[in-house]
Structures are given as C-alpha cells and as structure tokens.
Protein backbone atom coordinates (compact mmCIF):
# COMPACT_ATOMS: atom_id res chain seq x y z
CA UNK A 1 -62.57 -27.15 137.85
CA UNK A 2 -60.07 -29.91 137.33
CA UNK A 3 -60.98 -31.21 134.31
CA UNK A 4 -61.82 -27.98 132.99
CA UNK A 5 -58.29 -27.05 133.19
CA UNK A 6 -57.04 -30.48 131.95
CA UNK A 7 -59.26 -30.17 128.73
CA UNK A 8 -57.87 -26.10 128.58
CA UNK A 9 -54.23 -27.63 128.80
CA UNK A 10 -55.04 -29.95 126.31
CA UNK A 11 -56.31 -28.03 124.04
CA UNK A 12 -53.51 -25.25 124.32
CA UNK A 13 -51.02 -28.26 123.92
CA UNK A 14 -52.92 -29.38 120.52
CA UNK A 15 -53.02 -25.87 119.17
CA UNK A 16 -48.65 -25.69 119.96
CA UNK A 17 -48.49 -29.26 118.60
CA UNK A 18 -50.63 -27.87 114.92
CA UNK A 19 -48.50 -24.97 114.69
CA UNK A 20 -45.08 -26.69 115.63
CA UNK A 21 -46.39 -29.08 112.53
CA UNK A 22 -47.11 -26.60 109.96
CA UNK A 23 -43.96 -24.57 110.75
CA UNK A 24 -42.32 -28.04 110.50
CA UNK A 25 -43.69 -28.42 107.18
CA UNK A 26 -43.38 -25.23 105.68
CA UNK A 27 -39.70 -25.21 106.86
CA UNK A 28 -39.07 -28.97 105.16
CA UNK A 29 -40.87 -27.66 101.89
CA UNK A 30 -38.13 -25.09 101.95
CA UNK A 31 -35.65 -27.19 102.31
CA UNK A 32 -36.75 -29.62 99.91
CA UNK A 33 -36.74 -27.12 96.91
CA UNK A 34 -33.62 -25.70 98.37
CA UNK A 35 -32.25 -29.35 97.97
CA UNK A 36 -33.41 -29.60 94.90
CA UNK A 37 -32.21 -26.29 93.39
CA UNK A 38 -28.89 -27.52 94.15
CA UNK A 39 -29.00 -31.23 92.45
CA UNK A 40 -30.38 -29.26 89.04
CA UNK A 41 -27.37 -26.84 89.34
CA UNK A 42 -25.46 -30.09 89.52
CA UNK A 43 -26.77 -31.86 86.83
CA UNK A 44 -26.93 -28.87 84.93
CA UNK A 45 -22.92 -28.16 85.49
CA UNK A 46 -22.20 -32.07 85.16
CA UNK A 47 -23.96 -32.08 81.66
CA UNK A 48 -22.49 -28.97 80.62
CA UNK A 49 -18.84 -30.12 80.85
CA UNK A 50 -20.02 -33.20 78.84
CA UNK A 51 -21.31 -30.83 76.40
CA UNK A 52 -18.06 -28.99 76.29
CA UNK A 53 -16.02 -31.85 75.62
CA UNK A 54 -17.99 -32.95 73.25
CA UNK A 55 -17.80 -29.76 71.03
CA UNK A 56 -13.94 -29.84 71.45
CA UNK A 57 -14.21 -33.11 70.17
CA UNK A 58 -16.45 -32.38 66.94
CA UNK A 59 -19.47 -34.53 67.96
CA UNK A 60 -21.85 -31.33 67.30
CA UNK A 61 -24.90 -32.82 67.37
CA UNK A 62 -24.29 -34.55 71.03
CA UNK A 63 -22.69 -31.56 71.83
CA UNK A 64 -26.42 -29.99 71.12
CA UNK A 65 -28.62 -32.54 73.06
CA UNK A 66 -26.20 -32.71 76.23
CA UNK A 67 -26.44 -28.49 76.65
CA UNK A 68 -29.75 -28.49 76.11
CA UNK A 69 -30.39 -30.90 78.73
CA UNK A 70 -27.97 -28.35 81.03
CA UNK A 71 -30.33 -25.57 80.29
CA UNK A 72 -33.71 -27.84 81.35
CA UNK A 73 -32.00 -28.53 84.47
CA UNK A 74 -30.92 -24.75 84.74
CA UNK A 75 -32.14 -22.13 82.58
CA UNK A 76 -30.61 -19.06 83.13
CA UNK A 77 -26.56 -19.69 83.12
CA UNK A 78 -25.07 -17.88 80.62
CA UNK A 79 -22.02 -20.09 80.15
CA UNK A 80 -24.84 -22.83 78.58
CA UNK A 81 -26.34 -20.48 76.23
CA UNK A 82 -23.13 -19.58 75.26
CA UNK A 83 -22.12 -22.85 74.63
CA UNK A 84 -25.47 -23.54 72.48
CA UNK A 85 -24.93 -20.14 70.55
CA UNK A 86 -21.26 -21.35 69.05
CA UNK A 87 -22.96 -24.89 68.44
CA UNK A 88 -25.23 -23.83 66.29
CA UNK A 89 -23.18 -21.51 64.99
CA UNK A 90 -20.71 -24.29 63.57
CA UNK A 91 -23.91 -26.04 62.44
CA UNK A 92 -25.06 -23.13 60.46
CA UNK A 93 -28.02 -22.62 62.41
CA UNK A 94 -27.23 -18.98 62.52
CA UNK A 95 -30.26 -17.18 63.02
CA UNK A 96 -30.52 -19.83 66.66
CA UNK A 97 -27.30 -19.24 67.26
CA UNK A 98 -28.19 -15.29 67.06
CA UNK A 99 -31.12 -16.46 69.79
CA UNK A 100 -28.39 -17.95 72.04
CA UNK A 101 -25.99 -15.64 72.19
CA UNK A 102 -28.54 -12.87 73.05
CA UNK A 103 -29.80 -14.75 75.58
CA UNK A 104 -26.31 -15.41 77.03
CA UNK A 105 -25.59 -11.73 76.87
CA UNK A 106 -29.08 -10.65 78.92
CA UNK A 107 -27.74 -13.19 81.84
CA UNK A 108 -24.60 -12.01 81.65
CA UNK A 109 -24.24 -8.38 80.36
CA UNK A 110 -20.15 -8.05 81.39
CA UNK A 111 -19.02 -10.91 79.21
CA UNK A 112 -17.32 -10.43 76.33
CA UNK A 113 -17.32 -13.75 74.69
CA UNK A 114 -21.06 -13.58 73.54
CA UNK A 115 -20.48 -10.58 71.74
CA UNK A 116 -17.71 -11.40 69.57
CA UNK A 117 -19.69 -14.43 68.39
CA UNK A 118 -22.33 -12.50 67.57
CA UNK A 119 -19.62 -10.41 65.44
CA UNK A 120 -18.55 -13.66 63.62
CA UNK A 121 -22.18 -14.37 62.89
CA UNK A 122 -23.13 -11.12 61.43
CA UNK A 123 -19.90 -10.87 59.45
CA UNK A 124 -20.72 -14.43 57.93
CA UNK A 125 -24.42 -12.87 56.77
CA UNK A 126 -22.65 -9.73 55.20
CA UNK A 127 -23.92 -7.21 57.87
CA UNK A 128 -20.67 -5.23 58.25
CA UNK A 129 -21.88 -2.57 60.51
CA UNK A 130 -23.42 -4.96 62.96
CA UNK A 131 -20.71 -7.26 63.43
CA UNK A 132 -17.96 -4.14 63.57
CA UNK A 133 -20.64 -3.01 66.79
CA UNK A 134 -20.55 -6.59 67.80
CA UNK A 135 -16.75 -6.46 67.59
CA UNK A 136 -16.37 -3.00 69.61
CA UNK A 137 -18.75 -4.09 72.19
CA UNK A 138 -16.65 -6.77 72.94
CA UNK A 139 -13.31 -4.66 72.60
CA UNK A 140 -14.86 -2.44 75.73
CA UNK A 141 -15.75 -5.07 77.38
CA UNK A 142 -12.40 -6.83 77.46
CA UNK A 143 -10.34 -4.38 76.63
CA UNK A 144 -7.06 -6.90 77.37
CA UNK A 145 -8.06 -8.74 75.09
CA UNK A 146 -6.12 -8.25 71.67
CA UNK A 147 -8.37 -10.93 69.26
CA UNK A 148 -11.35 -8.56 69.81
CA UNK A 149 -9.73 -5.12 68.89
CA UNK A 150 -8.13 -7.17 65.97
CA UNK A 151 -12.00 -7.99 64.91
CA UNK A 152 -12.81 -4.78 65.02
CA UNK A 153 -9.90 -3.56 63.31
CA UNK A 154 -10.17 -6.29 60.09
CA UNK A 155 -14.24 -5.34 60.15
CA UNK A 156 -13.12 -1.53 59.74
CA UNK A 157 -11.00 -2.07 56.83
CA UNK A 158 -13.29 -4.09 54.98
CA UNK A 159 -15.50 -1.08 55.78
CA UNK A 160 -12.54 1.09 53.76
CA UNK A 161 -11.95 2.73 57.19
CA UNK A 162 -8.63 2.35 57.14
CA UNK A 163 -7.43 5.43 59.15
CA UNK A 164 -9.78 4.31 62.07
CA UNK A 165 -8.57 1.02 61.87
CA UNK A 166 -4.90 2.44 62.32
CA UNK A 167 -5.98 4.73 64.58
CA UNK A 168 -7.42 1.60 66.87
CA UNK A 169 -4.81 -0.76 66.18
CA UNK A 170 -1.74 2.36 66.75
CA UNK A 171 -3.90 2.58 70.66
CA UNK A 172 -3.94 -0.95 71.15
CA UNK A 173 -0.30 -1.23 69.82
CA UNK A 174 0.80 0.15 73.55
CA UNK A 175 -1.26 -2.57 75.49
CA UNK A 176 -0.11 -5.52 73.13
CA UNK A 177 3.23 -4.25 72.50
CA UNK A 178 4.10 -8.12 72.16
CA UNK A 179 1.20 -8.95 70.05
CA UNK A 180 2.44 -9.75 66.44
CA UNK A 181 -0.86 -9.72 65.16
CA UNK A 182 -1.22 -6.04 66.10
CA UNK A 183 1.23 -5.36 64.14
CA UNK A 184 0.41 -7.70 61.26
CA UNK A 185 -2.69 -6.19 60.83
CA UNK A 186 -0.82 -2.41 60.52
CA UNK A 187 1.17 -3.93 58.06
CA UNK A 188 -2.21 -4.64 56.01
CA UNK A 189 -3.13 -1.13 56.62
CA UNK A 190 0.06 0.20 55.28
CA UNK A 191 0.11 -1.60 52.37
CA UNK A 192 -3.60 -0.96 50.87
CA UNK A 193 -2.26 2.80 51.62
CA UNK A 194 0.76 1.97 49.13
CA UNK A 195 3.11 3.02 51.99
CA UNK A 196 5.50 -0.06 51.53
CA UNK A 197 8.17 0.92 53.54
CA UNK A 198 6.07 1.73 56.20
CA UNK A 199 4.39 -1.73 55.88
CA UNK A 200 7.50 -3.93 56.00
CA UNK A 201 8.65 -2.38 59.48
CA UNK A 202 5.56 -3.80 60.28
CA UNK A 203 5.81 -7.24 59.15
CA UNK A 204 9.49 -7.44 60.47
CA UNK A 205 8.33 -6.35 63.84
CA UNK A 206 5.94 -8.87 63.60
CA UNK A 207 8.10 -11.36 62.58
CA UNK A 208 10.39 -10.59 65.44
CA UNK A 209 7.69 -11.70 67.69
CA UNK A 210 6.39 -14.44 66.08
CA UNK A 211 9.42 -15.99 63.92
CA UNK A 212 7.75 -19.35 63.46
CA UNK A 213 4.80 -18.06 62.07
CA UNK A 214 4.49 -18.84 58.38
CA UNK A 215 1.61 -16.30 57.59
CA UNK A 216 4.36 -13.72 59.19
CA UNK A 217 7.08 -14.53 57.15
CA UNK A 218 5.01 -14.72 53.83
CA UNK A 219 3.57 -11.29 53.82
CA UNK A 220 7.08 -9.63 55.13
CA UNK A 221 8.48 -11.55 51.61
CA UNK A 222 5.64 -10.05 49.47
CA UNK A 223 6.28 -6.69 50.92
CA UNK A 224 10.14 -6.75 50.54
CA UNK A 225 9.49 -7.74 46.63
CA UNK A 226 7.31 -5.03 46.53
CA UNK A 227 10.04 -2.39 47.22
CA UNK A 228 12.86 -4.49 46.11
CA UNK A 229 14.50 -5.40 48.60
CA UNK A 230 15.42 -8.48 46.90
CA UNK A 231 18.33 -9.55 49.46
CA UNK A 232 15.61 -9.19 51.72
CA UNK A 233 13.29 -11.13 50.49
CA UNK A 234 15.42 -14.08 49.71
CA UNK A 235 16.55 -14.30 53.34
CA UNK A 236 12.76 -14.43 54.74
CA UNK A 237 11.83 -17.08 51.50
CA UNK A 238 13.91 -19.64 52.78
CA UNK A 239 13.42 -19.50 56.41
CA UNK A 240 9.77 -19.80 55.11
CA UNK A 241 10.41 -22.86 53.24
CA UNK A 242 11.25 -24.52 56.14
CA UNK A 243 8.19 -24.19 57.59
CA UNK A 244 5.45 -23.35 55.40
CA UNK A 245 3.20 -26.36 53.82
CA UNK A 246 2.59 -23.61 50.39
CA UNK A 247 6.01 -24.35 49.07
CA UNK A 248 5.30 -23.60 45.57
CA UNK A 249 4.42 -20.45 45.44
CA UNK A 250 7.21 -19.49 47.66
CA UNK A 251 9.67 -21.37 45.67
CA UNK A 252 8.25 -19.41 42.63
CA UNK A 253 9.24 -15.93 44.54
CA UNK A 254 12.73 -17.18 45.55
CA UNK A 255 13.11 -17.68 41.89
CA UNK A 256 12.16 -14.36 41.16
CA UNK A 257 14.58 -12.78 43.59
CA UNK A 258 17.81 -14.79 42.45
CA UNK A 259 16.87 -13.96 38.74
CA UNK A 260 16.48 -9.92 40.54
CA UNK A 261 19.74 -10.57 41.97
CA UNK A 262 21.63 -11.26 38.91
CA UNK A 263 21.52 -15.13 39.76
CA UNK A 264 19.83 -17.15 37.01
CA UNK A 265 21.96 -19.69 37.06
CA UNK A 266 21.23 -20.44 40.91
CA UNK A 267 17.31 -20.02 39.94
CA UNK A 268 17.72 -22.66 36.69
CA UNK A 269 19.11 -24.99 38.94
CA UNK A 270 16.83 -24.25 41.78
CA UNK A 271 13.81 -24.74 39.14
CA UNK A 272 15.52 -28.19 37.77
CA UNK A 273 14.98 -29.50 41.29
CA UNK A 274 11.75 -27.88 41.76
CA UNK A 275 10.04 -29.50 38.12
CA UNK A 276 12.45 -33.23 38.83
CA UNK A 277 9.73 -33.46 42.26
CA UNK A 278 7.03 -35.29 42.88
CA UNK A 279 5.12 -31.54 43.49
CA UNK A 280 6.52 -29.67 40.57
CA UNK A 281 6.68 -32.72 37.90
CA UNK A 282 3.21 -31.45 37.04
CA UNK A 283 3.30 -27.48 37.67
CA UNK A 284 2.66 -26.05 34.86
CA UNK A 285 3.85 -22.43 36.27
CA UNK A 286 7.35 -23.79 37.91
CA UNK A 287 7.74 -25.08 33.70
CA UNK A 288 7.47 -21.86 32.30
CA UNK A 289 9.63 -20.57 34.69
CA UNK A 290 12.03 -22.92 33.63
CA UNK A 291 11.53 -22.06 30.06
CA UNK A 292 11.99 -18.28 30.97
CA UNK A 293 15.53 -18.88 33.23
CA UNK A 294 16.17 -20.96 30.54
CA UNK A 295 15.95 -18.64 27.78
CA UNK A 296 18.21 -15.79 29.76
CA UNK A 297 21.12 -17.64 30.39
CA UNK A 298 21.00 -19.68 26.94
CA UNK A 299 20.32 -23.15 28.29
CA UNK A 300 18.75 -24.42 25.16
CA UNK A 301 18.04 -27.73 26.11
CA UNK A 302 16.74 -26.94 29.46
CA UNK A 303 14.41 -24.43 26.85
CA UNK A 304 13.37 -27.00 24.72
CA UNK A 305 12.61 -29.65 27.70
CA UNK A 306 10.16 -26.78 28.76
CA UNK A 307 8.36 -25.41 25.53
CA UNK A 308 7.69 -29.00 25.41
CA UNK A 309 6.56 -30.18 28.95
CA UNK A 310 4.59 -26.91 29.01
CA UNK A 311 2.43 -27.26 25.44
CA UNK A 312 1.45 -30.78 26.51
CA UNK A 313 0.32 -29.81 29.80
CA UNK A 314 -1.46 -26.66 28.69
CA UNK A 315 -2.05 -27.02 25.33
CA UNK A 316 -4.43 -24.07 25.35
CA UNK A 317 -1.85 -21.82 26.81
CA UNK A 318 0.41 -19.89 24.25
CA UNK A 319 3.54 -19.91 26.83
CA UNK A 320 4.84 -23.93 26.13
CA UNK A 321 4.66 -22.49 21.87
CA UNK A 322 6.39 -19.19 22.59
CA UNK A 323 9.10 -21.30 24.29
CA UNK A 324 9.42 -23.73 21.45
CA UNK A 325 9.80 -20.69 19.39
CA UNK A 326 12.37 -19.12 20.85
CA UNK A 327 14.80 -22.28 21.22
CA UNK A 328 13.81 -22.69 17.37
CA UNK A 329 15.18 -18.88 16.83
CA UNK A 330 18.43 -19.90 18.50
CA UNK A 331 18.91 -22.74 16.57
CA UNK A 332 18.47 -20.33 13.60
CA UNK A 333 15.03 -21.64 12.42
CA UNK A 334 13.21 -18.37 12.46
CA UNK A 335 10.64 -19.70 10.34
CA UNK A 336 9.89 -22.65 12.27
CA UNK A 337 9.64 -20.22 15.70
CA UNK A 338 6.92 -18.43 13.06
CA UNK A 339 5.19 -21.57 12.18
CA UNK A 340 5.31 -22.70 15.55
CA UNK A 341 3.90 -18.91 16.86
CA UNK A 342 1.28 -19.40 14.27
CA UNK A 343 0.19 -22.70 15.45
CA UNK A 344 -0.34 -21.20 18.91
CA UNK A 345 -2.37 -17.98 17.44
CA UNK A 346 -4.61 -20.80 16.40
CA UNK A 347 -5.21 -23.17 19.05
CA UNK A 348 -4.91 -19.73 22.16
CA UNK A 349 -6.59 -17.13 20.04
CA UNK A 350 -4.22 -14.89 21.97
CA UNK A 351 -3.22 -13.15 18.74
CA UNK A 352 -1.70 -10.37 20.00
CA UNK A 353 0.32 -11.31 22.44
CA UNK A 354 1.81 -14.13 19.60
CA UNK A 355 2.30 -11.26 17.41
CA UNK A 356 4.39 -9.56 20.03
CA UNK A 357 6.32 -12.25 20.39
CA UNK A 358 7.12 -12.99 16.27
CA UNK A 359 8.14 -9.48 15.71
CA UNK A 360 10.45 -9.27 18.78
CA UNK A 361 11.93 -12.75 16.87
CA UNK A 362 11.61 -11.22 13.29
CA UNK A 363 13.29 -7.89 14.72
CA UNK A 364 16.23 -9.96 16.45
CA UNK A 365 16.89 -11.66 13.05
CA UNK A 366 16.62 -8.48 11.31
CA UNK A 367 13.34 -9.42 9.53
CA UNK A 368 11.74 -5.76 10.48
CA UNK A 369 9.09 -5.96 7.30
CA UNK A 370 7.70 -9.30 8.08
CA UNK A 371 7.96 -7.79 11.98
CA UNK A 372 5.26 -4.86 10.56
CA UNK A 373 3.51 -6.95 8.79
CA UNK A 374 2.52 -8.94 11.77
CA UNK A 375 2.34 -6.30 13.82
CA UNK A 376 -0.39 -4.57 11.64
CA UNK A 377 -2.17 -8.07 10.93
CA UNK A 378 -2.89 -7.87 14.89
CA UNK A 379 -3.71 -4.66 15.29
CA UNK A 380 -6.65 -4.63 12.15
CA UNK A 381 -8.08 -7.70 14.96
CA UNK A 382 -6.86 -5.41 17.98
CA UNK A 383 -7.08 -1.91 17.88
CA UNK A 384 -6.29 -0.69 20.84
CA UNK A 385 -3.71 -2.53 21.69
CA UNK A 386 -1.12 0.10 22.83
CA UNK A 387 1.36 -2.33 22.97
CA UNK A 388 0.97 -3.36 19.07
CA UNK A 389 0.58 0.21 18.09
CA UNK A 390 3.97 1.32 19.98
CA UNK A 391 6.21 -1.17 18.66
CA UNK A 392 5.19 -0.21 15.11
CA UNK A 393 5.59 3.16 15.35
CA UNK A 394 9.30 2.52 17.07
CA UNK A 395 9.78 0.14 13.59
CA UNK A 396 8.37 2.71 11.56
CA UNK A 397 10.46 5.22 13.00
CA UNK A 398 13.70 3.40 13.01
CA UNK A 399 13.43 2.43 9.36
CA UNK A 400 12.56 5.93 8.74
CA UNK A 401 16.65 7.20 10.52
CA UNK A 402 17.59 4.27 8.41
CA UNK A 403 16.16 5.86 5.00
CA UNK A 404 14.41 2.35 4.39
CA UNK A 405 10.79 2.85 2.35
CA UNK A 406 7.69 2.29 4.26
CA UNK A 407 5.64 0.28 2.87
C-alpha cells in the first residue's frame, strides 16, 4: 500500500511539474514576442526620426532607405507611410507616392495631412477634380486649418468656380480672420471678376496682416494701378522695394506712377539711377523707359543716350530707332527721323507700327502728304489695321475743313 501511494504521489507531482512547465513556456513565448513587439516599435520610431531629419535636410534618397527600414520593423504606422508618400513625391515617383499616401490614410482615416498630399499630387498630373476632393477632404478633416481650405479654394478657381471659391473662402474668412492669405486669395477672386475696388480692400487687409510680405505688397500695387490710385500705388512700391528681391519690375511701375502723377522729372532721374546700375546697365526695358521720360520732358540727350543704348542691345526691336527718330525730329532733321524709321521697317518688319510713328513726325512738322502717303503704303501691306485706317481718315478729313486737294 505504501509504495503504491508513493508511486501515485509521484506521479500526480510529475503531471503538476509538466503542466507548471508548459504554462511556464507558453507564458515566456508570450512574453518574448511581447518583448519583441516593443524593440521593433523602437527601432521602427528610432529610424523614423532619422528618416525625418534626413528629408529636412535634402538627402532624399537616405531619407528613402532609413523609412523603409521603419516600416520593416513596423508596418502599419501611418506617420511612416506618410513620410515615404512626400519622399517620393519630391522624387517624382508619383504614382508610389499615390501608394503611400493611401496606405497612410487606411491606418489612419482622421488625418488630414495624407490627403492634402494626395491633392498636390493629383494637381501636379492635371486631375483637377481629384485633387479639389483631395483638398476638401482634408478641409473637413482639419477644418482649423487655413492652408487646406486655401487648396481647395486656388483648385476651385482654376476650375472657373469662382463664386464657390468666394463662397468658401467668405466662410473661412470668420475662422481665420487673421489669416492674410484668406484674404489674398479673395483679392484674386475679385479681380478675375473685374471688381477692382473690391479687390484692393482685399489686398490692403491683407497687407495689414502681413506687412512684410512682398507677394502682399506687389499685388495690392498692381491693383491700385489698375484703378488709378496712383498715390496709392507709389506708397506700397517703395515699401516693396525695400524688401522684395524683383526690383525691376517694381522700379518699372514706380516709374509709371510718378510719370501718372505729373512727375517725369522725378521718374527721368529715378530711371538715370536705375540704367547707371549694375542691374539696369543691361535692361533693355528700364532704356526705353528712359527714352520715353526722356522724350516728354525734352531731355534730348538723355533721348539720344537711349535710342542708342536701346538699338544696340535690341537691334531687332523697332523702339531704340523710333527713339533715335524722335531726338532727330527735335533737332529739326525730319528726314533723318524718316531714314532712320525706314531703317527700322527693314531690319523689325514691324511696318506698321513705324508708319505710325513717321506720320505722327511728318504731321508734327506739318508734312501731312508724305504723312498719307505712308500711311497708305502700310495699310496696302496691312489692311486691317484700324489704327492705320483711322489716322488717315482724321488726315483726310482735316485737309478736307482745310480745302486742301486729296490726292
């Protein structure tokens, strides 16, 4: 009886000792993968940080390999996909980048960012419609977020939906009060509308938020030429000339308001700067703006410096001759300014906009024949020139009150 029981203790303590084992085991396995889950989330975070900072940085194609590597260690975190999508999308790997971003967006259904990239990307391959959904999706889904209804706004109006583009941008206007490019992008509206005024409240609003913003203070200067408002405009040009890196053309619209504002002296002298520079020694436009000051206020040498610079620079252009021409007329050489008008019909072929110019000459040194003569001589090459036709007829007409024959 004894050793029956010992061998039946035995054997129950064996059976406790296998199971205590397995349950041992099973447990450890657990813990193991558990363990092990952890160290790939890790790695997987450590190597996408690396990844991040290399993108800042520009090294793209490190960038690549290191979030890849995150997504072996951990496949379904959104933030790496994401990463991977805008990658390849500065690669121009755009249908992978599509594949990424998708992916990101399955994981992670609330965010935003993946969406908006997936705008950028369809924009880029001219599918309007499915970047503008792209763009709204992400508006909804951040709706605080003012670059996104802006996306959607800029898609709409290439779509020509420019009253639902207001309409978005006049809602969003209330939660970005203090967004200037809100109200930027109503001034854009406005003005493919033609409702100037309208658009320059915009701009200046905009400006008022964002002073030191050159893109700002450019379009609030085109839209104040637009209407006029020359004083305006002249006050926004210079403040932009401080800080904008596109100095000729602005210089070229300050030049047109002090000529607006009866101040072509200012604008000669302002040009004379601009064409003794290193940047406007060799602008051919700042030249012939010169010329054109030039010719208003009678600065004949400042006329002749610029028919000159402006033929050798652009030989094939007819504005350095018609310059020449005119300081030859005030010199009282209208047949040189003829000759010289001639030369340039030649060498442009812009005949009819030399033969304007020789009968506005003729006509000022009361030469009205030879004026018709050229004036039909252009037309029989341009007939419809409405232009050529209109100043013949007002010839015609005023050597007809005059009682002069018509030839």
């Amino acid at each position: 009886m004894r050793t029956t029981n010992a061998l039946a203790t035995l054997g129950a303590l064996s059976i406790l000792t296998l199971a205590g084992c397995q349950g041992q085991s099973k447990h450890t396995a657990e813990f193991k993968a558990q363990a092990q889950e952890r160290m790939n989330g890790v790695k997987a975070a450590t190597q996408w940080d690396m990844a991040h900072q290399q993108f800042l940085s520009g090294d793209l194609n490190k960038a690549l390999r290191t979030v890849e590597g995150s997504i072996s260690f951990h496949d379904k975190v959104a933030k790496s996909h994401m990463l991977k999508g805008r990658i390849m999308l500065e690669l121009d790997r755009l249908e992978l980048a599509i594949e990424s971003l998708q992916t990101a967006t399955t994981l992670d259904p609330a965010n935003a960012e993946p969406q908006y990239y997936l705008g950028i990307i369809h924009e880029r391959l001219s599918k309007p419609l499915t970047a503008l959904a792209a763009y709204d999706a992400a508006s909804k889904l951040d709706p605080q977020n003012p670059q996104y209804v802006l996306a959607a706004s800029e898609m709409e109006i290439q779509l020509d939906r420019l009253d639902e583009a207001m309409a978005r941008l006049s809602v969003a206007s209330s939660t970005f009060e203090h967004n200037a490019g809100v109200r930027q992008t109503l001034g854009h509206i406005a003005m493919m509308k033609g409702e100037m005024d309208i658009a320059v409240r915009h701009f200046e609003e905009a400006c008022l938020l964002g002073p030191d913003d050159a893109g700002l203070l450019e379009d609030l200067s085109r839209a104040q030429l637009t209407v006029e408002d020359y004083a305006g405009a002249e006050y926004s040009l210079r403040r932009l000339l401080h800080i904008t890196e596109n100095k000729s053309d602005v210089e070229r619209m300050l030049v047109r308001c002090l000529v607006a504002l009866d101040r072509p002296v200012e604008a000669r002298d302002f040009l004379v700067k601009r064409v003794n520079s290193d940047a406007g020694n060799s602008d051919v436009e700042s030249w012939i703006d010169l010329g054109g000051v030039a010719l208003q206020i009678g600065d004949r040498f400042r006329l002749r410096q610029a028919g000159s610079r402006v033929t050798s620079m652009a030989p094939h252009r007819a504005d350095g001759y018609m310059l020449t021409a005119w300081w030859h007329h005030l010199e009282g050489r209208t047949n040189d300014a003829v000759k010289v008008l001639d030369r340039a019909a030649r060498v442009t072929g812009q005949i009819s906009d030399v033969a304007i110019m020789q009968s506005l000459i003729l006509r000022e040194a009361g030469e009205d024949e030879r004026a018709l003569l050229v004036l039909t001589a252009a037309r029989s090459v341009d007939p419809n020139n409405e232009m050529l036709s209109n100043m013949m007829s007002d010839i015609k007409s005023q050597r007809a009150v005059a009682d002069v024959p018509i030839d």
